[in-house]
PDB file of N, CA and C in Angstrom:
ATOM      1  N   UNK A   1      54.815  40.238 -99.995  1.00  0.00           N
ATOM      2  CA  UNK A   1      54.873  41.210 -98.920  1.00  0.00           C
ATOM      3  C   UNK A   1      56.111  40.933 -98.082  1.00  0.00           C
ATOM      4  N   UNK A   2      56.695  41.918 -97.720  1.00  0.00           N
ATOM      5  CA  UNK A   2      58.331  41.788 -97.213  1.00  0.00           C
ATOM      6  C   UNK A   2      57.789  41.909 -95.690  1.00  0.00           C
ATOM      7  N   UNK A   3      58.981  40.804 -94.897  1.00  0.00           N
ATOM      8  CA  UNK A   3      58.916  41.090 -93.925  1.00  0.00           C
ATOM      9  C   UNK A   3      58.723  42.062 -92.676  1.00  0.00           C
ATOM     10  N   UNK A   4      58.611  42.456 -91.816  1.00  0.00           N
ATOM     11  CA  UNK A   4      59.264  44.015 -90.875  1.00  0.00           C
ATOM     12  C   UNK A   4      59.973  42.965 -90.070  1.00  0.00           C
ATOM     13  N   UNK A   5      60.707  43.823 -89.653  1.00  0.00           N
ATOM     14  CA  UNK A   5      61.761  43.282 -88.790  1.00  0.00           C
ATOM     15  C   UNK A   5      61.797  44.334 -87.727  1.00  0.00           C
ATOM     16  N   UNK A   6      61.233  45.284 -87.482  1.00  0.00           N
ATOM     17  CA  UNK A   6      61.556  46.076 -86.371  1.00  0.00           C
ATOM     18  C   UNK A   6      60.000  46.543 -86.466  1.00  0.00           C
ATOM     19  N   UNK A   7      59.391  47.255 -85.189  1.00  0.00           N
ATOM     20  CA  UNK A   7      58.432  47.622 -84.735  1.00  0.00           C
ATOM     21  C   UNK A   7      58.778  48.826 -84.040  1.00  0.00           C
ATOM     22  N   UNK A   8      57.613  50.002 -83.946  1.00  0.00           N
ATOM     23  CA  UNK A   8      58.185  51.427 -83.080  1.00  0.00           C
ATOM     24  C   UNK A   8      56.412  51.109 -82.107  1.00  0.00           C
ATOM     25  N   UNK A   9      56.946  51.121 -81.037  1.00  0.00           N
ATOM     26  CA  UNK A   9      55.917  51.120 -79.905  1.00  0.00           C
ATOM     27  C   UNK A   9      55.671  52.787 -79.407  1.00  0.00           C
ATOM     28  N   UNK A  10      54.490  52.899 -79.543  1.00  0.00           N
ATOM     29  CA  UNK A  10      53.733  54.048 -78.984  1.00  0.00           C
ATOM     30  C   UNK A  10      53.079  54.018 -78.119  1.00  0.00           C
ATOM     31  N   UNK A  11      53.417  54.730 -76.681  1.00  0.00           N
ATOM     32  CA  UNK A  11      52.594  54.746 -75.380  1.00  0.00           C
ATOM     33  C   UNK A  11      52.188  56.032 -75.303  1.00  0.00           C
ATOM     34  N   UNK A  12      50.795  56.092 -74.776  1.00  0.00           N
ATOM     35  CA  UNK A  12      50.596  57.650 -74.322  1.00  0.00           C
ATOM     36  C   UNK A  12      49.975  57.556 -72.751  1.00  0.00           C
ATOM     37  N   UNK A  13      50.616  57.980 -72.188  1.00  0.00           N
ATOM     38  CA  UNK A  13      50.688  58.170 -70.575  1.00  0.00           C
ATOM     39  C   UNK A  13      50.514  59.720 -70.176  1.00  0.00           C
ATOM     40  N   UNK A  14      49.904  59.676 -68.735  1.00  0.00           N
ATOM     41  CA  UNK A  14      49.410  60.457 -68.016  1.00  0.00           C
ATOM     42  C   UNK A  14      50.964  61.282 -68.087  1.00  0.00           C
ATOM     43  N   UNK A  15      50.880  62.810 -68.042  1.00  0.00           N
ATOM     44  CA  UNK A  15      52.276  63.174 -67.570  1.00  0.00           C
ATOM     45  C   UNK A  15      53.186  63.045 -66.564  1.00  0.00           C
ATOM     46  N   UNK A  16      53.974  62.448 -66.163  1.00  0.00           N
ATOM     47  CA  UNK A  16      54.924  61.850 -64.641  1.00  0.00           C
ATOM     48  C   UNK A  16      54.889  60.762 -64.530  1.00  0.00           C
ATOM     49  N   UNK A  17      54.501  60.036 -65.796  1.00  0.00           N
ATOM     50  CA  UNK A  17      54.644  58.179 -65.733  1.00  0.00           C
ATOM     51  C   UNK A  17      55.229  57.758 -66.487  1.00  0.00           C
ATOM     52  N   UNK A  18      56.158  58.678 -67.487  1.00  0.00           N
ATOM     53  CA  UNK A  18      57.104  57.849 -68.268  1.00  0.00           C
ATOM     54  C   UNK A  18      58.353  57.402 -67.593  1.00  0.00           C
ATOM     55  N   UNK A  19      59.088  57.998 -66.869  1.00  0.00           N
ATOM     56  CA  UNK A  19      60.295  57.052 -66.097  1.00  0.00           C
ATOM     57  C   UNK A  19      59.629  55.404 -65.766  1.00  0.00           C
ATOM     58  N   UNK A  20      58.476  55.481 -65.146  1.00  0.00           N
ATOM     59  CA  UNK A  20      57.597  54.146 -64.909  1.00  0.00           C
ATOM     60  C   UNK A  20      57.745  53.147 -65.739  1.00  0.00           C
ATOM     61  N   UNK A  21      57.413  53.814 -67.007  1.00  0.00           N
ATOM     62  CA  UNK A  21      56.386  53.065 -68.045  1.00  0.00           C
ATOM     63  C   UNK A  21      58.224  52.488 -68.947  1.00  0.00           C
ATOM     64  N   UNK A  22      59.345  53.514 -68.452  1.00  0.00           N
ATOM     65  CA  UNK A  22      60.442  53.146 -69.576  1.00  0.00           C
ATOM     66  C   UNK A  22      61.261  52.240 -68.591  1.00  0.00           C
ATOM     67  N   UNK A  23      60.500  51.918 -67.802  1.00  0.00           N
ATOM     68  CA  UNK A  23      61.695  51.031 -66.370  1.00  0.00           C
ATOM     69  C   UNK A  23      61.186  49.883 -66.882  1.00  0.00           C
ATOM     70  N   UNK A  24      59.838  49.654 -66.949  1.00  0.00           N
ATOM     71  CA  UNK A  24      59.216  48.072 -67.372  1.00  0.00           C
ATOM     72  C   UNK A  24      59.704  48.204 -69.015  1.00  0.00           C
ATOM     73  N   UNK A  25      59.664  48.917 -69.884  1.00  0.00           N
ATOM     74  CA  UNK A  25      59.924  48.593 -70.982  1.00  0.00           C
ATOM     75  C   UNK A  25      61.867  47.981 -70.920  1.00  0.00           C
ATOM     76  N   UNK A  26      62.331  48.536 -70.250  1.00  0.00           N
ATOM     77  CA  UNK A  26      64.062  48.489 -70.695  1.00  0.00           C
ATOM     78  C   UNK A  26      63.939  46.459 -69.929  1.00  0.00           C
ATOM     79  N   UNK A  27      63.248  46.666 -68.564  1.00  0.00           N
ATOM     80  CA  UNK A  27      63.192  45.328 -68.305  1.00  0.00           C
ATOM     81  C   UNK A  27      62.696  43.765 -69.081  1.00  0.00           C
ATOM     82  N   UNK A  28      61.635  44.327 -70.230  1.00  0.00           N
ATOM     83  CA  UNK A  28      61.253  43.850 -70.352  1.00  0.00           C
ATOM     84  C   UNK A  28      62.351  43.343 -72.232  1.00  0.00           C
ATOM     85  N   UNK A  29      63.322  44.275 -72.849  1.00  0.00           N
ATOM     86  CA  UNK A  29      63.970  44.190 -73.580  1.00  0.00           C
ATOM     87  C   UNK A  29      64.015  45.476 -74.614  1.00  0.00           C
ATOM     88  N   UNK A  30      64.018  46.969 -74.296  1.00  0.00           N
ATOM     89  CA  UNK A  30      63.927  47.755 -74.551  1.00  0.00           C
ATOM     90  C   UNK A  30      65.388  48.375 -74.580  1.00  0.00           C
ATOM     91  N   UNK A  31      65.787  49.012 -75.598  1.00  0.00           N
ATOM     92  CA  UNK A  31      67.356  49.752 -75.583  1.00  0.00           C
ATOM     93  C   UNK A  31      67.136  51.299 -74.498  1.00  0.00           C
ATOM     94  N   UNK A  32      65.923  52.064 -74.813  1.00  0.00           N
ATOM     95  CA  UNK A  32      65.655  52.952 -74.614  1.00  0.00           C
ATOM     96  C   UNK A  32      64.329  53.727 -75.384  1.00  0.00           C
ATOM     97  N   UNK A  33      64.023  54.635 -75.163  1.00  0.00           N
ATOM     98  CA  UNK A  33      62.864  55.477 -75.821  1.00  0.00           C
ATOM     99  C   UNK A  33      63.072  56.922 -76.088  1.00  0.00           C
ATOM    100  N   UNK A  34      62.126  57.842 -76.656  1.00  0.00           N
ATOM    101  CA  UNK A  34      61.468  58.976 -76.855  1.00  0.00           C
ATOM    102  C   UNK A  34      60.724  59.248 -76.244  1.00  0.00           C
ATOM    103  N   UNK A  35      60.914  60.469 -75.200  1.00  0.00           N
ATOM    104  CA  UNK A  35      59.458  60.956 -74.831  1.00  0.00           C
ATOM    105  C   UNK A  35      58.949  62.827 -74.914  1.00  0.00           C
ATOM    106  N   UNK A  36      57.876  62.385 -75.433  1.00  0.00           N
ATOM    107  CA  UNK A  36      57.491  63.710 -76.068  1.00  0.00           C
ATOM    108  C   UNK A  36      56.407  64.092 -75.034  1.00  0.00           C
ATOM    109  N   UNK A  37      56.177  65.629 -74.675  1.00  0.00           N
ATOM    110  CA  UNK A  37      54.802  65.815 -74.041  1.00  0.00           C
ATOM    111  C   UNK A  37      53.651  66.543 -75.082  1.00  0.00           C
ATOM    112  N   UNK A  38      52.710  65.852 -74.801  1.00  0.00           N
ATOM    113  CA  UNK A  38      51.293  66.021 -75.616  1.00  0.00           C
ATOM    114  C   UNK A  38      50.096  66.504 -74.874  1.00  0.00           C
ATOM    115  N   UNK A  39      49.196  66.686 -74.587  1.00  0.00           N
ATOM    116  CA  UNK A  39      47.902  67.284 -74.819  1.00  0.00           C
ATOM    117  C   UNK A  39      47.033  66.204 -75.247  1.00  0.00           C
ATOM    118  N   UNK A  40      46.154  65.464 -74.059  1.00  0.00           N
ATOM    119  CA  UNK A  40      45.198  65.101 -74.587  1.00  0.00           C
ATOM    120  C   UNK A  40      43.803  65.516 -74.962  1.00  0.00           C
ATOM    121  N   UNK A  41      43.058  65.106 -75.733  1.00  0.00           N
ATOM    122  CA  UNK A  41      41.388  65.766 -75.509  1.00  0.00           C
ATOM    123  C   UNK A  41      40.567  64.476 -76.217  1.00  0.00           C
ATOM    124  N   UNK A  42      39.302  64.451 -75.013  1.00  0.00           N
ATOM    125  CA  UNK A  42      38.343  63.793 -75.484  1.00  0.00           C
ATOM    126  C   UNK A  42      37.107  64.106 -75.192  1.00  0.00           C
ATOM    127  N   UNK A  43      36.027  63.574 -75.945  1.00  0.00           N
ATOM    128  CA  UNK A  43      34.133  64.005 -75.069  1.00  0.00           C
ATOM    129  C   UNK A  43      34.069  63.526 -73.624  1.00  0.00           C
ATOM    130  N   UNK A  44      32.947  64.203 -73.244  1.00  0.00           N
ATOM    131  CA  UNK A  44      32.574  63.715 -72.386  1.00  0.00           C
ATOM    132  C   UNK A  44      32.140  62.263 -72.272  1.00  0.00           C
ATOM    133  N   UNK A  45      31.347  62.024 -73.038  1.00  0.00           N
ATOM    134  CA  UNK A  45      30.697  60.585 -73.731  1.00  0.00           C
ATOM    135  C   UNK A  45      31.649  59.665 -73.747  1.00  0.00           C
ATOM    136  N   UNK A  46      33.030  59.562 -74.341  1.00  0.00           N
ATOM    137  CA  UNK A  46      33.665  58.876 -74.146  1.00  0.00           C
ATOM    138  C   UNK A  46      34.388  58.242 -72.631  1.00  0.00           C
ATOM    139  N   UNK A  47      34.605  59.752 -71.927  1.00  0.00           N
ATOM    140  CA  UNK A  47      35.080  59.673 -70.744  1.00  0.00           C
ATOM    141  C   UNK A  47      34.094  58.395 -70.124  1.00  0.00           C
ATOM    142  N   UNK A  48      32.629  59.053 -70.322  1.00  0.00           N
ATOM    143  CA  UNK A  48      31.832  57.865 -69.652  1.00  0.00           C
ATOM    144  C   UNK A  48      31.987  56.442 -70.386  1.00  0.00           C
ATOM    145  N   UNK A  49      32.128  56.452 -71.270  1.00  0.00           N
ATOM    146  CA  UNK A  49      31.710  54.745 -71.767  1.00  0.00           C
ATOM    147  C   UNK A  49      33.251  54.137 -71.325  1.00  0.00           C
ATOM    148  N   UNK A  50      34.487  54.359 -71.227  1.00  0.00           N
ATOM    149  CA  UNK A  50      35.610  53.926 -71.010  1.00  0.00           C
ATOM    150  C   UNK A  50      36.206  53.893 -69.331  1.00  0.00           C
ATOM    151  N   UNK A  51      35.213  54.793 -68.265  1.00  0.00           N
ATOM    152  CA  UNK A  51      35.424  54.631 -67.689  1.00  0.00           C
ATOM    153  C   UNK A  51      36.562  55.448 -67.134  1.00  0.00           C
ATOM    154  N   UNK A  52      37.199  56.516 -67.558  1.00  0.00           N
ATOM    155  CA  UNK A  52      38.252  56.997 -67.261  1.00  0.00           C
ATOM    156  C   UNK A  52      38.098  58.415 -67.086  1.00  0.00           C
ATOM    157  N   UNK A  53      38.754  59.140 -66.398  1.00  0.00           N
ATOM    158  CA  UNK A  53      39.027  60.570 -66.346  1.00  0.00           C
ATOM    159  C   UNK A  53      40.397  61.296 -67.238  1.00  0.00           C
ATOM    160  N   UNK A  54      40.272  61.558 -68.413  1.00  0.00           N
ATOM    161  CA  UNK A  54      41.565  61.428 -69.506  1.00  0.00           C
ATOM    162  C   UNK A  54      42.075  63.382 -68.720  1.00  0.00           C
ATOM    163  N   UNK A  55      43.193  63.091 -68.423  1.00  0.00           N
ATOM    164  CA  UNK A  55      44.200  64.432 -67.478  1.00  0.00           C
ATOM    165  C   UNK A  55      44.272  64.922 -69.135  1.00  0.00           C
ATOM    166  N   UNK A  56      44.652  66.354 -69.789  1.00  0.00           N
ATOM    167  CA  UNK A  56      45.222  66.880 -70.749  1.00  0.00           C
ATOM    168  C   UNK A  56      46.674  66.542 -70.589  1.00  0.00           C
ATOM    169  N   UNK A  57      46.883  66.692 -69.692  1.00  0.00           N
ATOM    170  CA  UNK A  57      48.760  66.075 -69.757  1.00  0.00           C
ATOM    171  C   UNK A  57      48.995  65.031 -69.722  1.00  0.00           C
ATOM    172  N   UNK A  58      50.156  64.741 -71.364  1.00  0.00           N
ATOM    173  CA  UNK A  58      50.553  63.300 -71.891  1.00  0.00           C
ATOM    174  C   UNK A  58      51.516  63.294 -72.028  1.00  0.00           C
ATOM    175  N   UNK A  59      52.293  62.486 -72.024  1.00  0.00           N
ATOM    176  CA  UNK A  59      53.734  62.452 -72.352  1.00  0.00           C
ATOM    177  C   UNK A  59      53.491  61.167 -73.338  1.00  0.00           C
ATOM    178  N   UNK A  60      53.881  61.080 -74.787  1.00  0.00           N
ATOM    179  CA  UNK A  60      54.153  60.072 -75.504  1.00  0.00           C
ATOM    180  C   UNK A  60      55.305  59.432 -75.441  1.00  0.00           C
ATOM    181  N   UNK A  61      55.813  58.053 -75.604  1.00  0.00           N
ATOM    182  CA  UNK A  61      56.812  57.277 -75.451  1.00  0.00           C
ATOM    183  C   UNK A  61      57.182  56.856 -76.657  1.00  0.00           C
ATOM    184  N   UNK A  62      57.664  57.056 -77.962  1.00  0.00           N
ATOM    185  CA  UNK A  62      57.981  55.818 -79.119  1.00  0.00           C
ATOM    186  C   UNK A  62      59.176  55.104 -78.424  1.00  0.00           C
ATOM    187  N   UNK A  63      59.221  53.949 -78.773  1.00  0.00           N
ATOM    188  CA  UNK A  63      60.008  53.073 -78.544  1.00  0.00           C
ATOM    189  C   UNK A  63      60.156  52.091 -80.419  1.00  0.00           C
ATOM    190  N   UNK A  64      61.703  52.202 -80.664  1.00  0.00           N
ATOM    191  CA  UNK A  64      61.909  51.445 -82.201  1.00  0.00           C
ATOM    192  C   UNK A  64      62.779  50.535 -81.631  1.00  0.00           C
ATOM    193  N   UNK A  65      62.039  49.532 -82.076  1.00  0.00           N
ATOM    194  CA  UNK A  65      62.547  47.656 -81.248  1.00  0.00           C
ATOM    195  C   UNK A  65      62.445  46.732 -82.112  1.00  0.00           C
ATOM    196  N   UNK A  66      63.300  45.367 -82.060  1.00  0.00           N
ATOM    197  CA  UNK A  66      63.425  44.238 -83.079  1.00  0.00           C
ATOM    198  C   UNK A  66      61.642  43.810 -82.961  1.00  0.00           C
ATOM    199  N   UNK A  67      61.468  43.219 -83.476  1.00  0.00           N
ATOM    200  CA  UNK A  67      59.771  42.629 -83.361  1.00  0.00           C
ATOM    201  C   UNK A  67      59.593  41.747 -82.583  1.00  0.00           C
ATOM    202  N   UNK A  68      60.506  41.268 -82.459  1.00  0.00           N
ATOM    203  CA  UNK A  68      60.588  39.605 -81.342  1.00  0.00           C
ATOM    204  C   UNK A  68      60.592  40.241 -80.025  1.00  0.00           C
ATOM    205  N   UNK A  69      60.808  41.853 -79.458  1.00  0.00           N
ATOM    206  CA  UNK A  69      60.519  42.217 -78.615  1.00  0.00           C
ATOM    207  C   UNK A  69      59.301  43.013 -77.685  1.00  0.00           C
ATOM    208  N   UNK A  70      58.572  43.259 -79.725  1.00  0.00           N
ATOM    209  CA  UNK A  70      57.182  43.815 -79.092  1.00  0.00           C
ATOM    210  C   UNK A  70      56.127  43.194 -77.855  1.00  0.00           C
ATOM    211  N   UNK A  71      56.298  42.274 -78.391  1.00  0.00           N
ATOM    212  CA  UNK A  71      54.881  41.933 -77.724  1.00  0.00           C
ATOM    213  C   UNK A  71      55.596  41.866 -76.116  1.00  0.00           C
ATOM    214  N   UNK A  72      56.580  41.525 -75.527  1.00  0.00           N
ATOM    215  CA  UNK A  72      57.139  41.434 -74.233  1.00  0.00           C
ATOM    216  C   UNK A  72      57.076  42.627 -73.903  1.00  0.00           C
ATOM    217  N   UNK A  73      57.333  44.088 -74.496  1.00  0.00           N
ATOM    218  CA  UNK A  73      57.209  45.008 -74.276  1.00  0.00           C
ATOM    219  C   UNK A  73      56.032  45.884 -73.976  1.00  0.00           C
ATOM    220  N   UNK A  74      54.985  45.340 -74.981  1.00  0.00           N
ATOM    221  CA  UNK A  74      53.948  45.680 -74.820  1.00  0.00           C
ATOM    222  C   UNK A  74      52.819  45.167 -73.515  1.00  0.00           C
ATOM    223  N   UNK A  75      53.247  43.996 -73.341  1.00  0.00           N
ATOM    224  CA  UNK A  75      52.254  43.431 -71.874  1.00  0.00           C
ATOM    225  C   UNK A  75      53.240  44.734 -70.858  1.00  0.00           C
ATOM    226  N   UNK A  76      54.563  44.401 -70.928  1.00  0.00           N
ATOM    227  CA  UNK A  76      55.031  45.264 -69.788  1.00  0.00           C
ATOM    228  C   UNK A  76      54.537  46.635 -69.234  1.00  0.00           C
ATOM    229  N   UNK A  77      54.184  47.322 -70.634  1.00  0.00           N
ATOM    230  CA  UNK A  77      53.585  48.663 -70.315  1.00  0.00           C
ATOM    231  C   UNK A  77      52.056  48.486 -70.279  1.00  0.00           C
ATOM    232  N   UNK A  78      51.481  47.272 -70.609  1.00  0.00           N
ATOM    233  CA  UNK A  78      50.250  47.257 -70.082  1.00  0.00           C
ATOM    234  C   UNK A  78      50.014  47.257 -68.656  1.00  0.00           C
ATOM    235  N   UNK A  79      50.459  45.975 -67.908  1.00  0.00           N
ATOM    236  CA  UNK A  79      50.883  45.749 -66.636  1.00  0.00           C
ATOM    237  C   UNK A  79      51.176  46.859 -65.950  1.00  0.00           C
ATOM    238  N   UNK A  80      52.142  47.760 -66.123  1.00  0.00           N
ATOM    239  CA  UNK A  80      52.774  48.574 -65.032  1.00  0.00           C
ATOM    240  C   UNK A  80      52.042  49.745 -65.504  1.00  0.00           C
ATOM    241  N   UNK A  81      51.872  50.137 -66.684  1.00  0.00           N
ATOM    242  CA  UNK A  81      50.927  51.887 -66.640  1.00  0.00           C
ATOM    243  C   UNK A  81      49.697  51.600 -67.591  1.00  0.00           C
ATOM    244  N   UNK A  82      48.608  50.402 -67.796  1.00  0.00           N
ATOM    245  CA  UNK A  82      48.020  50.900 -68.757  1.00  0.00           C
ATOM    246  C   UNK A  82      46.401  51.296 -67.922  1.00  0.00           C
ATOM    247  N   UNK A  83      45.660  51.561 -68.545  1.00  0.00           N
ATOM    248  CA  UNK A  83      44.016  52.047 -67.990  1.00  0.00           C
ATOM    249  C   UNK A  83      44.124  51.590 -66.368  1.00  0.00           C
ATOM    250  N   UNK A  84      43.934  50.636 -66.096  1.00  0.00           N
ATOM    251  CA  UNK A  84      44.138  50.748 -64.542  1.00  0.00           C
ATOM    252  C   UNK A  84      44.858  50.883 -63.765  1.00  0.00           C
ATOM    253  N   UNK A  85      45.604  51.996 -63.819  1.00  0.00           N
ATOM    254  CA  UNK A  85      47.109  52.485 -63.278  1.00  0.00           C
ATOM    255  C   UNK A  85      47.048  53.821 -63.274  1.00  0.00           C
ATOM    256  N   UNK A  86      47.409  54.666 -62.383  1.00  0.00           N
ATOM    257  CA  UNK A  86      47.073  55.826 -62.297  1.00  0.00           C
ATOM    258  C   UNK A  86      47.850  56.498 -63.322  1.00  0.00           C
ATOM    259  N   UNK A  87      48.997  55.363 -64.167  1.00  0.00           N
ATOM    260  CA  UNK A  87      49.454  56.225 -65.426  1.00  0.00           C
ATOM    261  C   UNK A  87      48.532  56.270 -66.590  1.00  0.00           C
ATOM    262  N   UNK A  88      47.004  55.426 -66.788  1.00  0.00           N
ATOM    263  CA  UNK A  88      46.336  55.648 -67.203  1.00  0.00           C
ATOM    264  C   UNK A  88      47.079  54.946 -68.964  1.00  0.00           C
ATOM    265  N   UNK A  89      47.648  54.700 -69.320  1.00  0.00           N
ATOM    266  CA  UNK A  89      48.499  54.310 -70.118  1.00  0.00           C
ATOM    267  C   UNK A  89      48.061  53.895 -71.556  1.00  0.00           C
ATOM    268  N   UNK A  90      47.927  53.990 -72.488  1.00  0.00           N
ATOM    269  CA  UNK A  90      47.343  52.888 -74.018  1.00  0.00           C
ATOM    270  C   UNK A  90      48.911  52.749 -74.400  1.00  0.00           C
ATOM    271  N   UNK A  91      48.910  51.894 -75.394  1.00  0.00           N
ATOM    272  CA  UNK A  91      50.272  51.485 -75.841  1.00  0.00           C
ATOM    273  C   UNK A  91      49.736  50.579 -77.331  1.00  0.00           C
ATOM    274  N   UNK A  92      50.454  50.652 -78.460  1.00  0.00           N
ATOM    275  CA  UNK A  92      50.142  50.063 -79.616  1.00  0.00           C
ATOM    276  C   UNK A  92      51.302  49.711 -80.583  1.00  0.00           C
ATOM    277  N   UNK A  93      51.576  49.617 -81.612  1.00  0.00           N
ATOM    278  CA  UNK A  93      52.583  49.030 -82.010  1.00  0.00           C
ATOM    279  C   UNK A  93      52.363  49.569 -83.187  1.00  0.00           C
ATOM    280  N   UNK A  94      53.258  50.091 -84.167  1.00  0.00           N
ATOM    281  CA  UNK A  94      53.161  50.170 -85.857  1.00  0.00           C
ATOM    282  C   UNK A  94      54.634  49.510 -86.388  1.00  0.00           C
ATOM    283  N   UNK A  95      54.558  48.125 -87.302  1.00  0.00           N
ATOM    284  CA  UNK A  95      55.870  48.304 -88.069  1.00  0.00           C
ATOM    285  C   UNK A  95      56.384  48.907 -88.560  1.00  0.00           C
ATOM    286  N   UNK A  96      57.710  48.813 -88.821  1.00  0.00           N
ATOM    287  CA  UNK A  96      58.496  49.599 -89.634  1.00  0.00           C
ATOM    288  C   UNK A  96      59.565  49.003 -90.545  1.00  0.00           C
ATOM    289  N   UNK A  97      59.268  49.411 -91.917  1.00  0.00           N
ATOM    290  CA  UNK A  97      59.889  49.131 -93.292  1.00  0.00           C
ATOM    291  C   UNK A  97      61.312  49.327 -93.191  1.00  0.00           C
ATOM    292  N   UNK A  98      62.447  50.192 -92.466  1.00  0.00           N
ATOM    293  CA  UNK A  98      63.135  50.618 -92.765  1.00  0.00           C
ATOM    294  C   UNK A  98      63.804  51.449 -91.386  1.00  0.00           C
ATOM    295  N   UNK A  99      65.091  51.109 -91.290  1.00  0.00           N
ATOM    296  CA  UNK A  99      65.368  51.629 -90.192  1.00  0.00           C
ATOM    297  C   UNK A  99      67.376  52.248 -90.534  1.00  0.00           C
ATOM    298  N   UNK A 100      67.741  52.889 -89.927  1.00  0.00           N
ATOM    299  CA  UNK A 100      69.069  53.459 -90.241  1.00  0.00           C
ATOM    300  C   UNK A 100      69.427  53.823 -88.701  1.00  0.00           C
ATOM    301  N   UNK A 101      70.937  53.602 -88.350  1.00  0.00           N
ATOM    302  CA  UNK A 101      71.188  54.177 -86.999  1.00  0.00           C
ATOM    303  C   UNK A 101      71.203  53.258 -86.019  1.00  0.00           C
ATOM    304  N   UNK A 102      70.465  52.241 -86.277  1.00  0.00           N
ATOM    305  CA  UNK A 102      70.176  51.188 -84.940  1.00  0.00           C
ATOM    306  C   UNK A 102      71.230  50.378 -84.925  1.00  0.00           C
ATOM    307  N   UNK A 103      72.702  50.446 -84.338  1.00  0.00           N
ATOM    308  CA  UNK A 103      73.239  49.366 -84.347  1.00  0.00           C
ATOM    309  C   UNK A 103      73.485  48.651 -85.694  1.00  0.00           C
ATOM    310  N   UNK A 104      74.031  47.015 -85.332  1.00  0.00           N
ATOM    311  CA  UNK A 104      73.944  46.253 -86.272  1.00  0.00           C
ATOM    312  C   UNK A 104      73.510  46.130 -87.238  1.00  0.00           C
ATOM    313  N   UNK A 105      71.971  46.076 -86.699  1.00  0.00           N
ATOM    314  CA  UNK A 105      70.792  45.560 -86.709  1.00  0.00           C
ATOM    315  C   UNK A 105      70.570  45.897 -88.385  1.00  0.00           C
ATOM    316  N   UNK A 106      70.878  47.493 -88.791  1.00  0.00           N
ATOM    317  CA  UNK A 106      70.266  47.759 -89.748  1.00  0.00           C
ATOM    318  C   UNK A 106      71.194  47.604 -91.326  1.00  0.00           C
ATOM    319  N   UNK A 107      72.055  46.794 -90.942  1.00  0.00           N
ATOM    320  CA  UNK A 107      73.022  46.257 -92.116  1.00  0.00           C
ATOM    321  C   UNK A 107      71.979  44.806 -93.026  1.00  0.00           C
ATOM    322  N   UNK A 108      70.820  44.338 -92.260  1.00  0.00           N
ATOM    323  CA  UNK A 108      69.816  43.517 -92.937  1.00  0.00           C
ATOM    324  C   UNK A 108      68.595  44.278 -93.310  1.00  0.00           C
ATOM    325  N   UNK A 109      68.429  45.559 -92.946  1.00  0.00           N
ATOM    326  CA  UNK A 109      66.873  46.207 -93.053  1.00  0.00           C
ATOM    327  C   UNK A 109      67.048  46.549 -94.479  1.00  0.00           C
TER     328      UNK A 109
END
């Protein structure tokens, strides 16, 4: 099984909390991001067991970062927008096989 060497971070935030959520990420070792607006929906049932009031307005964040930066990145957007933050925030991580465009970086991918 081959290494990853880069990771794309996915946040989904309340709408008007991504400048927030991309200030702690760049601090935390972030080049920059994507942000897309989305539409959330969930049950009621859930609303209750999690504790949250989920707004329909989302703005998604990908962020494509070396791996040695995820996890710094990821507390950051926990910390500053996640569930107990009025940005309401989740954030997760998927590797990635293959990358083109990034700098240097991708003369080893």
């Amino acid at each position: 099984m081959s290494e990853f060497k880069h990771e794309a971070i996915f946040c989904i935030i309340n709408e008007g909390y991504s400048e927030v959520a991309m200030e702690a990420a760049r601090k935390a070792g972030a080049r920059g991001g994507t942000v897309t607006r989305s539409r959330g929906t969930v049950n009621a049932d859930a609303e209750k067991f999690f504790g949250v009031t989920v707004s329909p307005q989302k703005e998604v964040i990908i962020i494509l970062t070396e791996k040695e930066l995820r996890d710094a990145i990821l507390h950051a957007l926990y910390t500053t927008c996640g569930l107990d933050t009025p940005g309401q925030g989740i954030a997760f991580s998927l590797p990635v096989d293959g990358v083109a465009g990034f700098g240097e970086q991708d003369k080893d991918s």
